[in-house]
N, C-alpha and C. Protein backbone atom coordinates (compact mmCIF):
# COMPACT_ATOMS: atom_id res chain seq x y z
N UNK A 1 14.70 -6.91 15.16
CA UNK A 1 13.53 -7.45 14.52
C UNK A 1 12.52 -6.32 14.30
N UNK A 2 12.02 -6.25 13.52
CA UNK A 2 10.69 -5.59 13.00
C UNK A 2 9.01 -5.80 12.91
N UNK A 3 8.36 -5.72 13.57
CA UNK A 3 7.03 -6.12 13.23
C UNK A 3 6.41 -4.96 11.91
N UNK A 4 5.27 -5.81 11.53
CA UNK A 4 4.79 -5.42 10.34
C UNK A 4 3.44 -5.57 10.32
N UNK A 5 2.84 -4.77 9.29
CA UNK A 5 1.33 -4.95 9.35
C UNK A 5 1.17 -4.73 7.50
N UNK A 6 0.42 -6.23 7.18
CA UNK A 6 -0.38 -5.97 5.46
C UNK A 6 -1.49 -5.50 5.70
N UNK A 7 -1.86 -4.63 4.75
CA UNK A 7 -2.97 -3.85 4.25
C UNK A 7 -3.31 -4.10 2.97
N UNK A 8 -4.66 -4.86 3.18
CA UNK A 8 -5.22 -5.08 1.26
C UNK A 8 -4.68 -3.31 0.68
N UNK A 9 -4.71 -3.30 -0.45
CA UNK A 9 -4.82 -2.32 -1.21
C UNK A 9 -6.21 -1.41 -1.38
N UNK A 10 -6.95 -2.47 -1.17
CA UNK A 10 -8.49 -1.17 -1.47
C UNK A 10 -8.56 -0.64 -0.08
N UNK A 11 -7.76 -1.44 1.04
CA UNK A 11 -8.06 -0.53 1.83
C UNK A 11 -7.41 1.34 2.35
N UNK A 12 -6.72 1.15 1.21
CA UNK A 12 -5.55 2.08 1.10
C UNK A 12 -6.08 3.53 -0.38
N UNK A 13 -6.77 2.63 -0.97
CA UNK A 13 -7.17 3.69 -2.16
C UNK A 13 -8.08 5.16 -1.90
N UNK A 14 -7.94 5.96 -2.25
CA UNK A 14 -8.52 7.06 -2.09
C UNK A 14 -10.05 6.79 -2.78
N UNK A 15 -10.43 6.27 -3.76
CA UNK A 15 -11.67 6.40 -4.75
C UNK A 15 -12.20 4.66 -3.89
N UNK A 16 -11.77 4.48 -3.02
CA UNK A 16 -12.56 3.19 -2.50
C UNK A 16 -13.81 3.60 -1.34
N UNK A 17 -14.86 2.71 -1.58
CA UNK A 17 -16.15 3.05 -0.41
C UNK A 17 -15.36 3.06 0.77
N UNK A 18 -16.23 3.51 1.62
CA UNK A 18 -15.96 3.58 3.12
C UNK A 18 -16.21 2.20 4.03
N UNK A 19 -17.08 1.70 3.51
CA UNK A 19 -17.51 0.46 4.02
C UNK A 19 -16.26 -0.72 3.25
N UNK A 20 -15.99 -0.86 2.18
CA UNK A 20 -14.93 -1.34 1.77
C UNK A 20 -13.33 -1.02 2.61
N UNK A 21 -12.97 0.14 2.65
CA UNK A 21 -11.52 0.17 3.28
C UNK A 21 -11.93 -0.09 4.98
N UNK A 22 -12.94 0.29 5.13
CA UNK A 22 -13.05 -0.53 7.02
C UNK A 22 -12.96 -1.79 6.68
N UNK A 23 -13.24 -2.84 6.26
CA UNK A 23 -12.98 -4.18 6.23
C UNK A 23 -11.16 -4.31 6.22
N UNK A 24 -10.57 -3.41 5.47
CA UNK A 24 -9.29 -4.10 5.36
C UNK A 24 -8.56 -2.89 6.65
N UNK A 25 -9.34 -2.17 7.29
CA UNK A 25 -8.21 -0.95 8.35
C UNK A 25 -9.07 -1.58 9.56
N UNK A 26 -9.42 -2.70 9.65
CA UNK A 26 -9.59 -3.04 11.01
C UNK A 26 -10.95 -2.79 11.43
N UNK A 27 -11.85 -2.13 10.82
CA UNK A 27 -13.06 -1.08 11.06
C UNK A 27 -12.43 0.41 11.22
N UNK A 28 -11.52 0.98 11.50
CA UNK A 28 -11.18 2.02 11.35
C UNK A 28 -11.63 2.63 10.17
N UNK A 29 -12.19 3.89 10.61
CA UNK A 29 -12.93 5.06 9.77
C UNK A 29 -11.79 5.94 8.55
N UNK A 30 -10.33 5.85 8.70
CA UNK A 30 -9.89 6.12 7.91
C UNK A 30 -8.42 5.23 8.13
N UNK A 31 -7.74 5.70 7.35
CA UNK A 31 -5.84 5.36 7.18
C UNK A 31 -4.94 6.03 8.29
N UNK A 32 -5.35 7.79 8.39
CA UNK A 32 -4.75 8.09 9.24
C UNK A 32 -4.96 7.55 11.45
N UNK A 33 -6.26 7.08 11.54
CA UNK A 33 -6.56 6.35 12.44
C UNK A 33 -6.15 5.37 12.55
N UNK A 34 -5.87 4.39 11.57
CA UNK A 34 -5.51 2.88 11.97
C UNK A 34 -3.98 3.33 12.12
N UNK A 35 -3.52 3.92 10.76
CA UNK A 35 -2.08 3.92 11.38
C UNK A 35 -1.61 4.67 12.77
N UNK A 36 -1.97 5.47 13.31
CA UNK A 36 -1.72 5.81 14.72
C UNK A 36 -2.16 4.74 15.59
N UNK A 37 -2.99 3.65 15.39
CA UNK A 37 -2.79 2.63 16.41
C UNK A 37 -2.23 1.72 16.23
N UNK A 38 -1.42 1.56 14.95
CA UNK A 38 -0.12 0.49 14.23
C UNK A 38 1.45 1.08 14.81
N UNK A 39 0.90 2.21 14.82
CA UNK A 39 2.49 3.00 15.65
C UNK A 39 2.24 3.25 17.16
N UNK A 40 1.50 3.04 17.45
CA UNK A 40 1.49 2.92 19.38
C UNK A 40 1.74 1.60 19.66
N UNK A 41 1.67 0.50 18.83
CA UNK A 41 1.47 -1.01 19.34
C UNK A 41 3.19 -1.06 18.78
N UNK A 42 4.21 -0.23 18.30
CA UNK A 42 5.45 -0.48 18.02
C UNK A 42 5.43 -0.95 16.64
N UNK A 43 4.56 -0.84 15.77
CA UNK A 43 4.08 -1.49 14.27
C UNK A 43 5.51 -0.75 13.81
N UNK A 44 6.27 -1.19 12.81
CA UNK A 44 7.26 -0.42 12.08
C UNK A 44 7.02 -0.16 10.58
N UNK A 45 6.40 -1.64 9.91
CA UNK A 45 6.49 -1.94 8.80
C UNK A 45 5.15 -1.87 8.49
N UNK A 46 4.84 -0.87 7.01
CA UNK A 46 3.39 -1.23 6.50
C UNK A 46 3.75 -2.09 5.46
N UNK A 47 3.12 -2.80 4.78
CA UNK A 47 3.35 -3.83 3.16
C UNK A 47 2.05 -3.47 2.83
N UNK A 48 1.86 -3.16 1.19
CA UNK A 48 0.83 -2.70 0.66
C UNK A 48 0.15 -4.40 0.14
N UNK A 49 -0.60 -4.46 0.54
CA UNK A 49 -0.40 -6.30 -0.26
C UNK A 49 -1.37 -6.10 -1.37
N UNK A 50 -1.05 -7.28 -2.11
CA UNK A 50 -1.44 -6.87 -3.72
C UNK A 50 -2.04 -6.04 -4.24
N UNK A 51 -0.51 -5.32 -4.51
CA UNK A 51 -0.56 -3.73 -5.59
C UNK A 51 -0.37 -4.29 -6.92
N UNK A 52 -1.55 -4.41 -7.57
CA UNK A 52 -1.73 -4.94 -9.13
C UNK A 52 -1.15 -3.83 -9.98
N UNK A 53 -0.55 -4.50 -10.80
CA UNK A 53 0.25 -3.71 -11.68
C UNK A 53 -0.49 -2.70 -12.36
N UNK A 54 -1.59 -2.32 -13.03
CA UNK A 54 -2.65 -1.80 -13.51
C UNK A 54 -3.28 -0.85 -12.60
N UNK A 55 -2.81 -0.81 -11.42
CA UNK A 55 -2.86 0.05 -9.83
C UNK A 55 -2.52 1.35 -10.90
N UNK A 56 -3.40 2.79 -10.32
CA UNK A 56 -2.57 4.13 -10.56
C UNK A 56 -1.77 4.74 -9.31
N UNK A 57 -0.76 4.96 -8.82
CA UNK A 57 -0.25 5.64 -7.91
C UNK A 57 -1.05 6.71 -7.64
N UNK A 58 -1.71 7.17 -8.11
CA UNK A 58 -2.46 8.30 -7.57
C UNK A 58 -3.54 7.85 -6.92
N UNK A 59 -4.08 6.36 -6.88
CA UNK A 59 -5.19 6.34 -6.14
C UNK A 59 -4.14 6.00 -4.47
N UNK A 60 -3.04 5.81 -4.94
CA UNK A 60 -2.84 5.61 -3.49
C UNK A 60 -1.76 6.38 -2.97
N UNK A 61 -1.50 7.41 -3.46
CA UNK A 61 -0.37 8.41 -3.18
C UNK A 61 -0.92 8.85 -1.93
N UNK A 62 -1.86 9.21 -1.77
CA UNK A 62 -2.28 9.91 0.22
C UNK A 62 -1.58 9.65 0.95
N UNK A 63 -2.08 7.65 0.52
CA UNK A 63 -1.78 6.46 2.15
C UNK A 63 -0.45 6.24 2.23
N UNK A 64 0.15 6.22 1.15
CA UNK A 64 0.98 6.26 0.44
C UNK A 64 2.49 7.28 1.84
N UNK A 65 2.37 8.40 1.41
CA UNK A 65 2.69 9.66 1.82
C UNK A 65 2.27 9.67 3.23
N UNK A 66 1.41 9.23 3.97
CA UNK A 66 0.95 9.39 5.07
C UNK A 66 1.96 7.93 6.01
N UNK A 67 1.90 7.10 5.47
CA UNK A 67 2.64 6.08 5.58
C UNK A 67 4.08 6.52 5.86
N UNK A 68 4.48 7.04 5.41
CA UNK A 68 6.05 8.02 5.26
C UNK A 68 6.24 8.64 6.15
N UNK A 69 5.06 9.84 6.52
CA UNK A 69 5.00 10.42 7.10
C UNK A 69 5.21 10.30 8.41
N UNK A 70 4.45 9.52 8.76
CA UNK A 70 4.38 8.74 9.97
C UNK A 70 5.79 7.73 10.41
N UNK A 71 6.61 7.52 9.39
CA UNK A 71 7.43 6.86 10.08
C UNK A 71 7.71 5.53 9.74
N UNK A 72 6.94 5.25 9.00
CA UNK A 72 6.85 3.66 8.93
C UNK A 72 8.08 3.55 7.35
N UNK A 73 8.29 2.07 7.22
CA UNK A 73 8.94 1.30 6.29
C UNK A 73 7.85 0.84 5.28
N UNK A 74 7.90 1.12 4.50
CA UNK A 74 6.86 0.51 2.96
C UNK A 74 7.51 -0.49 2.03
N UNK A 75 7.25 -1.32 2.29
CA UNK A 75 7.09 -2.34 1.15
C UNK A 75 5.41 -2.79 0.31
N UNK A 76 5.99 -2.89 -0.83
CA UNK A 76 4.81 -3.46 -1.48
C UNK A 76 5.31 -4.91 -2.35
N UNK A 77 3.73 -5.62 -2.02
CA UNK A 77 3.25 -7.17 -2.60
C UNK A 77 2.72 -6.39 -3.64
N UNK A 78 3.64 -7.14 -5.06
CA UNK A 78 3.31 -6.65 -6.06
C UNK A 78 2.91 -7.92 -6.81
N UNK A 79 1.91 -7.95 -7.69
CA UNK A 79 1.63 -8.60 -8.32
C UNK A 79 2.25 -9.02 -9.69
N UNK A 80 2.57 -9.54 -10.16
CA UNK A 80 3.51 -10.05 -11.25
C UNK A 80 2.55 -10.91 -12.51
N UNK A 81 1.43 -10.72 -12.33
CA UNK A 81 0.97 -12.15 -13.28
C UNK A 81 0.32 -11.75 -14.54
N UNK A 82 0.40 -12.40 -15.48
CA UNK A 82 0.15 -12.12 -16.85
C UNK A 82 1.71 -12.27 -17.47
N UNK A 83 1.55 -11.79 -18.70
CA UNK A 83 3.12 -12.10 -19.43
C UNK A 83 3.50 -10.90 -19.77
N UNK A 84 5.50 -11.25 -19.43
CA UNK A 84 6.41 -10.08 -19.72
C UNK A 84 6.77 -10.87 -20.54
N UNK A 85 7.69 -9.93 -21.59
CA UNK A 85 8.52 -9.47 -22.41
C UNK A 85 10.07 -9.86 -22.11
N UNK A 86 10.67 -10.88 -22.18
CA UNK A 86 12.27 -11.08 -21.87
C UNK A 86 13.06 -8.93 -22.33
N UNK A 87 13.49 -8.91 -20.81
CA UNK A 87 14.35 -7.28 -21.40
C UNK A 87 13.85 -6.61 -20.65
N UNK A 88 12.48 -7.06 -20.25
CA UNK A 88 11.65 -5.49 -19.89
C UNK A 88 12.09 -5.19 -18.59
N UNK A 89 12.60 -3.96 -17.99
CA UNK A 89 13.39 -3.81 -16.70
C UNK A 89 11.21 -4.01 -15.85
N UNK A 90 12.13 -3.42 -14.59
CA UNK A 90 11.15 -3.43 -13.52
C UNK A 90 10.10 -2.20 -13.83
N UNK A 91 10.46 -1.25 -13.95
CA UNK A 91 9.82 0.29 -14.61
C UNK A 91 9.04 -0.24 -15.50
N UNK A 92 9.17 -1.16 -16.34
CA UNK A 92 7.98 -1.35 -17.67
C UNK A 92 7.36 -2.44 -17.29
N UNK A 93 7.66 -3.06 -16.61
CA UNK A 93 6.38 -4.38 -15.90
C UNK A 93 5.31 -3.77 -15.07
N UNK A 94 6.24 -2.54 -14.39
CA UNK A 94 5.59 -1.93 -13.10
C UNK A 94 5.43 -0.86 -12.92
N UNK A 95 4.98 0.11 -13.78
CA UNK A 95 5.06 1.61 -14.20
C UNK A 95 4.57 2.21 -13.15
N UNK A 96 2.81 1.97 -12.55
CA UNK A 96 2.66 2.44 -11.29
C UNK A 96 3.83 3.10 -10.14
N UNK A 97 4.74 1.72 -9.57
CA UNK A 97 5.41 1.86 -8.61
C UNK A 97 6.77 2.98 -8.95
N UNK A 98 7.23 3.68 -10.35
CA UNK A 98 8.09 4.54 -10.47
C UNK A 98 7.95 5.65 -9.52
N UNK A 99 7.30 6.42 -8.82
CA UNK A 99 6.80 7.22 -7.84
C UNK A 99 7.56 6.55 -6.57
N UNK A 100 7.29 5.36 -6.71
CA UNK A 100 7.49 5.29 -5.40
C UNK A 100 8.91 4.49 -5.02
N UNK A 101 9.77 4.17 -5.99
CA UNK A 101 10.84 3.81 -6.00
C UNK A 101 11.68 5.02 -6.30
């Protein structure tokens, strides 16, 4: 079994306030702090939770990478809503996430 921990997305963005990503890291002052106390408690799994399609990977490539770094499993809650195109693979619904697939 695996335990896991969601993380809003703004709390994960690089161009987000400080007072904004402490609400979603626990009060933790940054990403690399919370996650060292997500990996002492045996945390395995981060999930990015709603990564809107319109997301740039670059605002979150850091947490992103640091996430990795550290060890952990990444999944992302991707958002799906608005209308596709019958055909369109996953890459053109979800251009952001090519980086990270």
């Amino acid at each position: 079994m695996q335990l896991g921990v969601s993380i809003q997305s703004d709390g994960l963005r690089n161009d987000a306030e400080l007072e904004e990503r402490k609400k979603y890291l626990a009060g933790f002052w940054n990403v690399n702090d919370y996650l060292n106390f997500l990996k002492s408690h045996e945390i395995e799994n981060i999930e990015i939770r709603i990564y809107k399609r319109e997301e740039t990977y670059k605002s979150f490539q850091e947490a992103i990478e640091m996430i990795w770094d550290k060890g952990f499993e990444l999944t992302i809650h991707g958002d799906l809503t608005g209308s596709f195109h019958r055909g369109e693979t996953f890459s053109e619904l979800y251009p952001s996430l090519k980086p990270i697939i």
